[in-house]
Protein backbone atom coordinates (compact mmCIF):
# COMPACT_ATOMS: atom_id res chain seq x y z
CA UNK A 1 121.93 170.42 49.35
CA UNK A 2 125.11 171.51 47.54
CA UNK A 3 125.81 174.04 50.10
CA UNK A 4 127.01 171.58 52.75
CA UNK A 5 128.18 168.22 52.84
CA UNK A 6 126.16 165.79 54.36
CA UNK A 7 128.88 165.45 57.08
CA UNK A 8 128.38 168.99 57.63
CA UNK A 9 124.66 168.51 57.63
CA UNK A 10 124.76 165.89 60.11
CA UNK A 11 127.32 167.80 62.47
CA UNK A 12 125.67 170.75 62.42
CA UNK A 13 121.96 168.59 63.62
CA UNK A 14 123.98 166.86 66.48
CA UNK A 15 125.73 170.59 67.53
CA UNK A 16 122.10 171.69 67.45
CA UNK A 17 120.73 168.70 69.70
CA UNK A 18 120.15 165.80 68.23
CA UNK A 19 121.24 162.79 69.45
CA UNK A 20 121.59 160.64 66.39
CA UNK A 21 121.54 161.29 62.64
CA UNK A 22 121.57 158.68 59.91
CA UNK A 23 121.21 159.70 55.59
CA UNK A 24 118.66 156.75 54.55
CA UNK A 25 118.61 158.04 51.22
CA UNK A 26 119.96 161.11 48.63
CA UNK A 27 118.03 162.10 45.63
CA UNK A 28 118.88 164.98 42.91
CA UNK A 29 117.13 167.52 45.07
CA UNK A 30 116.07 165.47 48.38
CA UNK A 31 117.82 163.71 51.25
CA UNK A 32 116.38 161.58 53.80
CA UNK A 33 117.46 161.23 56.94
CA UNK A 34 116.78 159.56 60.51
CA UNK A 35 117.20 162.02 63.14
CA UNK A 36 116.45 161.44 67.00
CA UNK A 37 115.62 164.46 69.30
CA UNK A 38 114.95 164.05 72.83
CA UNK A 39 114.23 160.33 72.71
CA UNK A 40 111.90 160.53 69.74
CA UNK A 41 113.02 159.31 66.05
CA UNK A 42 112.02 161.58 63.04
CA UNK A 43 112.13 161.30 59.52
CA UNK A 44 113.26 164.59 57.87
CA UNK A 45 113.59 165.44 54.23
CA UNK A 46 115.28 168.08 53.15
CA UNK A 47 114.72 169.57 49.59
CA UNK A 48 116.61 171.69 47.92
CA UNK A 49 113.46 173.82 45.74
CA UNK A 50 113.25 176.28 42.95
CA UNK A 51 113.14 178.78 45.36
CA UNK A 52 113.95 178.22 48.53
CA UNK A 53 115.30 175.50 50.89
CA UNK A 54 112.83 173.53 52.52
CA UNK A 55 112.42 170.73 55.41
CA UNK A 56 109.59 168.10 56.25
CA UNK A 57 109.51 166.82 59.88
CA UNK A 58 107.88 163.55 60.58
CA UNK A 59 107.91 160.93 63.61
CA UNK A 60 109.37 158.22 62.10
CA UNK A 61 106.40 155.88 63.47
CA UNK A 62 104.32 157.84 60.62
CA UNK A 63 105.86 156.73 58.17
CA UNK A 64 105.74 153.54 55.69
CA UNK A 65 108.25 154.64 52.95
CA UNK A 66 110.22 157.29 53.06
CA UNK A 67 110.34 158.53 49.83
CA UNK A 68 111.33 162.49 48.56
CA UNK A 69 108.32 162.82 46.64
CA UNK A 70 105.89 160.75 49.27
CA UNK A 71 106.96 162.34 52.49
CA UNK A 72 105.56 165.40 51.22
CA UNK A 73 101.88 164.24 50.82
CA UNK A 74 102.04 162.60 54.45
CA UNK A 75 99.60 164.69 56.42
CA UNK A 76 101.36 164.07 60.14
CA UNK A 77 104.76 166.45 60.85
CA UNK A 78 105.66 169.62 59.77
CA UNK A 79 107.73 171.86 57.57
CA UNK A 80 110.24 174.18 57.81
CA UNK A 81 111.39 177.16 55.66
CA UNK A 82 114.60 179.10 55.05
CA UNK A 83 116.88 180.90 52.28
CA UNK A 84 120.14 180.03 54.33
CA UNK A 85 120.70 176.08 55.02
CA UNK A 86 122.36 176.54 58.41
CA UNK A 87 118.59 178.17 59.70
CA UNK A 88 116.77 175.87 57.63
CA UNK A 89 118.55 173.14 60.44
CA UNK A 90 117.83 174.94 63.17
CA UNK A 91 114.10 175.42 62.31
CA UNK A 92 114.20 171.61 61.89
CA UNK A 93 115.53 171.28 65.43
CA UNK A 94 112.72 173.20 66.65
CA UNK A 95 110.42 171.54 64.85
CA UNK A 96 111.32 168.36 65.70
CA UNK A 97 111.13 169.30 69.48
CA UNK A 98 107.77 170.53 68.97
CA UNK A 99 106.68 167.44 68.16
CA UNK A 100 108.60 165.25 70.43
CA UNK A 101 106.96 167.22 73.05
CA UNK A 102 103.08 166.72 71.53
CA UNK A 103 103.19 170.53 70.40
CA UNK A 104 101.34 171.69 67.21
């Protein structure tokens, strides 16, 4: 996540429509963070891979530990894709309304 600050990170998720955003945690090529969207609390992880940049979505009441490495074996949420950071966020917007709405 070099490409932003995590300031910038969590600006650019409340310009997009979240309501709250909190880091829980910041590993060499993973942060976790708490994210609300329309009333509904999320835990996203964002992963910087070999290849491309990369997102996992998950209602926060899904999940026991949320770990880098873990979150990415939980079978509930989704993921999100993108080369460019600023799209990879607004995919995980999407996403995340998606599932606060019961969408699949």
């Amino acid at each position: 996540m070099s490409m932003m600050s995590l300031s910038e990170i969590r600006d650019s998720l409340l310009k997009l429509g979240a309501s709250r955003v909190t880091m829980l945690s910041r590993g060499t090529d993973c942060v976790i963070l708490l994210m609300e969207v329309e009333g509904r609390s999320f835990i996203v992880a964002l992963y910087n891979g070999y290849v491309t940049l990369y997102a996992k979505i998950v209602p926060q009441e899904h999940v026991i530990n949320p770990d880098c490495s873990l979150l990415m074996y939980e079978p509930r949420g989704l993921y999100a894709f993108s080369n460019d950071l600023n799209e990879l966020l607004l995919n995980v917007i999407s996403k995340a309304r998606r599932l606060a709405r019961g969408d699949r």
